[in-house]
N, C-alpha and C. Protein backbone atom coordinates (compact mmCIF):
# COMPACT_ATOMS: atom_id res chain seq x y z
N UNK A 1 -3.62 12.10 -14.59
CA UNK A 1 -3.78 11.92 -13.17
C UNK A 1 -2.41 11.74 -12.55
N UNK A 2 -1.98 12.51 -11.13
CA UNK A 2 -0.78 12.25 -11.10
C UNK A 2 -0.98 11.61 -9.58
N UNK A 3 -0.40 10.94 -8.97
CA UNK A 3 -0.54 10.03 -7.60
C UNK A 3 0.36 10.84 -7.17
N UNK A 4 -0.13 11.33 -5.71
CA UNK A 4 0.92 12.45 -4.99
C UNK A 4 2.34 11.37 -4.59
N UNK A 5 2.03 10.12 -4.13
CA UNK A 5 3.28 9.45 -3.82
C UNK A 5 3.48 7.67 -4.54
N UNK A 6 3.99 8.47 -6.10
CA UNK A 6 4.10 7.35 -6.47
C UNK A 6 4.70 6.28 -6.26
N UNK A 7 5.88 6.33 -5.88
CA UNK A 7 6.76 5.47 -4.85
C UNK A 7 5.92 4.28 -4.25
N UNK A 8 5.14 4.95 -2.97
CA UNK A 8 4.26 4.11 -1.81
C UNK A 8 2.64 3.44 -3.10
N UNK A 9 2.65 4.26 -3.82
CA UNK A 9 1.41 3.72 -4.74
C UNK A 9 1.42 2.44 -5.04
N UNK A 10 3.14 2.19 -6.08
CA UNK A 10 3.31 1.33 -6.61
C UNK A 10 3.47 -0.10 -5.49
N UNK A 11 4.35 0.23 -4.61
CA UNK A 11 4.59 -0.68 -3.46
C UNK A 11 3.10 -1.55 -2.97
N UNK A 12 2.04 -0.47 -2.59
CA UNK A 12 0.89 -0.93 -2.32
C UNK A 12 0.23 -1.49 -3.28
N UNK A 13 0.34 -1.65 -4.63
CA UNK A 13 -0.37 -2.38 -5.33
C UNK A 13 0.63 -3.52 -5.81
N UNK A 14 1.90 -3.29 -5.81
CA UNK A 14 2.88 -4.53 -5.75
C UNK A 14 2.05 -5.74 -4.43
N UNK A 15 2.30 -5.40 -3.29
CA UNK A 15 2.17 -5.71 -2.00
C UNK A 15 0.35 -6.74 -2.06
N UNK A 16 -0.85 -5.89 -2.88
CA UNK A 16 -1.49 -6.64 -3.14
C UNK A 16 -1.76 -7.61 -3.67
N UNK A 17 -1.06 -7.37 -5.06
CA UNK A 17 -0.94 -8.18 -5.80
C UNK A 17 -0.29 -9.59 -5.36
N UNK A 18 0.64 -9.47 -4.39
CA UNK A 18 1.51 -10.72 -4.10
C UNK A 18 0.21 -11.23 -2.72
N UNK A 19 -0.36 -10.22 -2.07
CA UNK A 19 -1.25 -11.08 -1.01
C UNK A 19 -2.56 -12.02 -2.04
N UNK A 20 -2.80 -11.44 -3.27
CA UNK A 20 -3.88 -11.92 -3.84
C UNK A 20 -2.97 -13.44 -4.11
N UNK A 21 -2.19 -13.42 -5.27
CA UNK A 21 -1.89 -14.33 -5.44
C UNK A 21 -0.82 -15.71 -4.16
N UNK A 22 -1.31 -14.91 -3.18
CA UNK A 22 -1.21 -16.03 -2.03
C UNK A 22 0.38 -15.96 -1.67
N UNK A 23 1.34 -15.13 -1.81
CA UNK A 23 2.65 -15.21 -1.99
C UNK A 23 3.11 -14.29 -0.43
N UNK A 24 1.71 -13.09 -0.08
CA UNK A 24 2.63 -12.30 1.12
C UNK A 24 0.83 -12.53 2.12
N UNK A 25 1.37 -12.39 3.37
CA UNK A 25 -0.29 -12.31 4.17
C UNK A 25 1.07 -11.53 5.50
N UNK A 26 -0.15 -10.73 5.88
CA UNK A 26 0.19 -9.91 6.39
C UNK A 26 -0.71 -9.92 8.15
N UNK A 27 -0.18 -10.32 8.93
CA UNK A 27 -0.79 -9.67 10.12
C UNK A 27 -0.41 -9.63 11.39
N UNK A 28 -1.40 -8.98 12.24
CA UNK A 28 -0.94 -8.34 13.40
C UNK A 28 -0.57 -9.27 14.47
N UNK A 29 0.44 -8.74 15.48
CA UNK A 29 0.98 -9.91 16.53
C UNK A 29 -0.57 -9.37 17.35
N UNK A 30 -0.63 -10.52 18.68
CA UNK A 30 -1.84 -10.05 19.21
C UNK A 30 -1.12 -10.00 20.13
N UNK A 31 -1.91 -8.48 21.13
CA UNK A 31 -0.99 -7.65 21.98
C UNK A 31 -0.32 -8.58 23.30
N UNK A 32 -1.45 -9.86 23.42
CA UNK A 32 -1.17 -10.47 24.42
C UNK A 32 0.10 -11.42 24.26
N UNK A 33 0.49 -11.55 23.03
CA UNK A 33 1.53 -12.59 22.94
C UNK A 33 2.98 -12.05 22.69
N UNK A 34 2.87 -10.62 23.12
CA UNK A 34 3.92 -9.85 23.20
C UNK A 34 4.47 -9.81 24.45
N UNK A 35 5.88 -9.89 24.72
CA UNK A 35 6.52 -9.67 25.87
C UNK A 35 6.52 -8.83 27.09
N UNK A 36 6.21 -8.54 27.91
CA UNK A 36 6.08 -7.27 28.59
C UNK A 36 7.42 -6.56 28.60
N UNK A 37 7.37 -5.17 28.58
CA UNK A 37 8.40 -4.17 28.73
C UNK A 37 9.51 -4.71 29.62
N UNK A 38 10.94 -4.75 28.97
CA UNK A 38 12.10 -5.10 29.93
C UNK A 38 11.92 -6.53 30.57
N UNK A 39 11.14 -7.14 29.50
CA UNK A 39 10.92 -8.46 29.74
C UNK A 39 11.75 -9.22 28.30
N UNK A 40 12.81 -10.52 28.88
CA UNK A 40 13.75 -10.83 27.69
C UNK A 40 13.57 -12.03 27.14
N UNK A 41 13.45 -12.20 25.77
CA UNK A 41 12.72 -13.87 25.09
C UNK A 41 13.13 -14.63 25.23
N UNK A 42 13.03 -15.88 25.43
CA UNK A 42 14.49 -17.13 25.33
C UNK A 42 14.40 -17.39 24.51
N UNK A 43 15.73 -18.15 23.52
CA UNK A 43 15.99 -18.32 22.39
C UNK A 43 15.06 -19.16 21.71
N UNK A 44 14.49 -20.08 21.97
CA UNK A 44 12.97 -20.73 21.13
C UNK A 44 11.90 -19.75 21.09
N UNK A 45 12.21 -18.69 21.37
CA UNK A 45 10.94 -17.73 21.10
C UNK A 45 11.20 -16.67 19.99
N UNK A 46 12.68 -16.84 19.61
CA UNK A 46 12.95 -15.60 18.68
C UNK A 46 12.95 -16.48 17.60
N UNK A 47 12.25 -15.15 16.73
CA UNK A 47 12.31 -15.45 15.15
C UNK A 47 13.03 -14.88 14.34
N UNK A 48 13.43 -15.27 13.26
CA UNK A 48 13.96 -14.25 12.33
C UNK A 48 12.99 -13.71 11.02
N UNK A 49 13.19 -12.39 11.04
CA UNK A 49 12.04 -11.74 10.16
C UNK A 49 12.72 -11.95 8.48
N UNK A 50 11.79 -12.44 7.55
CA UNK A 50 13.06 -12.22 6.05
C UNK A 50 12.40 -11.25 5.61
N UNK A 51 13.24 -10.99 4.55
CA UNK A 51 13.76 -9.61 3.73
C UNK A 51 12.28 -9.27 3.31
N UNK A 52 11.26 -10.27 2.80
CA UNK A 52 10.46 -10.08 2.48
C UNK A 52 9.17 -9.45 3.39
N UNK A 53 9.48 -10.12 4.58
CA UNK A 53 8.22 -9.57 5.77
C UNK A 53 8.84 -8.23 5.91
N UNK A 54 10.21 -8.19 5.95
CA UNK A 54 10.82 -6.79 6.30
C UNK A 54 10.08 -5.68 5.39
N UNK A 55 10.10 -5.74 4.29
CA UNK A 55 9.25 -5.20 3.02
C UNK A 55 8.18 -4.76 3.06
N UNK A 56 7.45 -5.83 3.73
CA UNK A 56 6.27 -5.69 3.59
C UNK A 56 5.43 -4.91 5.13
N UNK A 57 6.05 -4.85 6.18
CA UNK A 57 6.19 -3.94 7.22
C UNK A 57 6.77 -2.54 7.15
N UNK A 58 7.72 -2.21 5.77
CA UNK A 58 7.73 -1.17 5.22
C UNK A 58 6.88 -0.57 5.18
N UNK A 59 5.99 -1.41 3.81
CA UNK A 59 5.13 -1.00 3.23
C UNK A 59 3.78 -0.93 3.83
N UNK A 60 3.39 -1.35 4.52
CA UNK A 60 2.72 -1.72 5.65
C UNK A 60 2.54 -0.33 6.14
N UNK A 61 3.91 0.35 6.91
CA UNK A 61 3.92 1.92 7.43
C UNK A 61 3.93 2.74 6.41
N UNK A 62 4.22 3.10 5.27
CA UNK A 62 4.25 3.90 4.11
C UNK A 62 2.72 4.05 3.95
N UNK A 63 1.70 2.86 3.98
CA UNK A 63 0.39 3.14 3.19
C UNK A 63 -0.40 3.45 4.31
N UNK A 64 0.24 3.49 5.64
CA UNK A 64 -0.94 3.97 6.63
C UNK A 64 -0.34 5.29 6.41
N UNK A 65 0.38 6.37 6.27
CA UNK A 65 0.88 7.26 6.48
C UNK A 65 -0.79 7.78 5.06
N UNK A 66 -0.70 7.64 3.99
CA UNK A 66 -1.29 7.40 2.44
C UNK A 66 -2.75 8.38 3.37
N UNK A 67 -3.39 8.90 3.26
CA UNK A 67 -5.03 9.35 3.15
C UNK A 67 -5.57 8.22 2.29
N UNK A 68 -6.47 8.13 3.25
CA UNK A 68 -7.70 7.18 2.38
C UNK A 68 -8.39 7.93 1.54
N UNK A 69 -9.06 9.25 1.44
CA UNK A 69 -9.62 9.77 0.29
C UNK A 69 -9.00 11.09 0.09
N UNK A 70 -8.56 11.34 -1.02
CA UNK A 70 -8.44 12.59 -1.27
C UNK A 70 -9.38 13.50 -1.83
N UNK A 71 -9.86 13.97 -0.97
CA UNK A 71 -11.28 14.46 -0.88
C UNK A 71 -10.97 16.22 -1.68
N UNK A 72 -10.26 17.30 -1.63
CA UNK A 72 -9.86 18.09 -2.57
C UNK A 72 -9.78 17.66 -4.57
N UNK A 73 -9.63 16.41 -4.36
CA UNK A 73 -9.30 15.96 -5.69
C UNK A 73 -10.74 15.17 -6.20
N UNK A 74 -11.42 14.53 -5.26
CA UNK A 74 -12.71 14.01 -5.56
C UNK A 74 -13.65 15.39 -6.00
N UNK A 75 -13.58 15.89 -4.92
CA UNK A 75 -14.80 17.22 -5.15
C UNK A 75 -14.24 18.29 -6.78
N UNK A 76 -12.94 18.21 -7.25
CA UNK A 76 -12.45 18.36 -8.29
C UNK A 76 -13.11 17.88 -9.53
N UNK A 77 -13.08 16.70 -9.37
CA UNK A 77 -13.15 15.71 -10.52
C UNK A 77 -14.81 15.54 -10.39
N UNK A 78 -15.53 16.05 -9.23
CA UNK A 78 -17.05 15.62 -9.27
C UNK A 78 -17.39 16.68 -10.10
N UNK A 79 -16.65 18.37 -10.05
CA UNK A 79 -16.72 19.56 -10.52
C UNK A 79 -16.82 19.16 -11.96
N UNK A 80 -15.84 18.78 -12.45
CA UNK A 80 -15.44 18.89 -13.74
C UNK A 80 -16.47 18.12 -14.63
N UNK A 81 -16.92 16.98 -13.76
CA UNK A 81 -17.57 16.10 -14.43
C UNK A 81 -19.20 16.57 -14.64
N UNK A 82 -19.22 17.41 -13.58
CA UNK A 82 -20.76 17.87 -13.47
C UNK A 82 -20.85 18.95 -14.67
N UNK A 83 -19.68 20.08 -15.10
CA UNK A 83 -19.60 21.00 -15.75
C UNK A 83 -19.30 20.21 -17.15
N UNK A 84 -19.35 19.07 -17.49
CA UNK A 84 -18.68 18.90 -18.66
C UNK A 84 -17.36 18.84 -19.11
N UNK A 85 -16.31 19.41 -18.26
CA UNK A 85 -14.83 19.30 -18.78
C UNK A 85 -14.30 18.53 -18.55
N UNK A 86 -14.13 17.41 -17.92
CA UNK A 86 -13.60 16.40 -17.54
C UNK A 86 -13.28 15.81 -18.58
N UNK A 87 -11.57 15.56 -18.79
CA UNK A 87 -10.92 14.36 -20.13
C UNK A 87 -10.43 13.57 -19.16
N UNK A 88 -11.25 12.52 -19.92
CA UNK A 88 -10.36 10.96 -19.66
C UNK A 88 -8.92 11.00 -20.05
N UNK A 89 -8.23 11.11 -19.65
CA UNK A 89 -6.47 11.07 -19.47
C UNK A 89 -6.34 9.36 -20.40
N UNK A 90 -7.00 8.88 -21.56
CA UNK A 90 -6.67 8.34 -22.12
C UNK A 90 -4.78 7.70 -22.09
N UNK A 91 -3.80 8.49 -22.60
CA UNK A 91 -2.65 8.00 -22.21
C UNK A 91 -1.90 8.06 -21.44
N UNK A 92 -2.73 8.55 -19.92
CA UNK A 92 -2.01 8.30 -18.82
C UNK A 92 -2.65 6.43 -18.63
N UNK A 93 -3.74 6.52 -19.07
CA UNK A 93 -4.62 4.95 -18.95
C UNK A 93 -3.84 3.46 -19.97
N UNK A 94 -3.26 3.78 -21.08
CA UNK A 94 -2.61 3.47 -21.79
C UNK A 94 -1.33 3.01 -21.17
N UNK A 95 -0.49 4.15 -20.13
CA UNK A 95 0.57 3.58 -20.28
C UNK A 95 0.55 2.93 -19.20
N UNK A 96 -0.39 2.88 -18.21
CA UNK A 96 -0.43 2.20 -17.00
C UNK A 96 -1.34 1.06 -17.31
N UNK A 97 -1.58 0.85 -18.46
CA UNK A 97 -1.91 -0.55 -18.57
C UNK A 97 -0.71 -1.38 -19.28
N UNK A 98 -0.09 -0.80 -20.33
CA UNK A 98 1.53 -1.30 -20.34
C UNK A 98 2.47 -1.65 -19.52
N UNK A 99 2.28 -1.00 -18.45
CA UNK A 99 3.17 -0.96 -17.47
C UNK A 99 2.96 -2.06 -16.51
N UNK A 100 1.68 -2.97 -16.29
CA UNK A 100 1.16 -3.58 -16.04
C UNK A 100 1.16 -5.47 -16.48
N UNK A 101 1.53 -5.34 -17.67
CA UNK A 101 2.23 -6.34 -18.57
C UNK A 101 3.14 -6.91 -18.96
N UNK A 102 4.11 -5.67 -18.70
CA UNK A 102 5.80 -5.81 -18.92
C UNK A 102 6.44 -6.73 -18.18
């Protein structure tokens, strides 16, 4: 199995992994508590973003860019499976469970 963008794959399951274990939470400003256009903050209102929120607003835009189903590759794999040919990719499963541990 090959992930068209492994890069953003890994990030997004990095990115979960740290919201599961309680380390990143992620969410939206609400539109109302945003400044209006050409409107300027006073200094008790600015924050500084760290490296880590920075990251994760990366990643954030990388996985909306992502398709939610890859629907060419589903109807593939429904093919194969219906016809019988379908191999379990055994050591692609293998090494991404290694990879997982390290």
């Amino acid at each position: 199995m090959k992930i068209i963008n492994e890069q953003a794959s890994k990030a997004v399951a990095d990115l979960r992994r740290n919201q599961k274990a309680g380390r990143a939470k992620v969410e939206e400003l609400d539109p109302k508590d945003k400044p209006a256009e050409g409107q300027e903050l006073k200094e008790s209102e600015k924050v500084s973003v760290s490296q880590t929120s920075q990251e994760i607003e990366r990643l954030r835009s990388l996985t909306a860019a992502l398709p939610e189903v890859r629907t060419e590759k589903v109807e593939r794999l429904k093919a194969e499976i219906s016809q019988g040919t379908y191999r379990i990719p055994t050591d692609q499963i293998a090494e991404k469970l290694l990879e997982e541990f390290r």
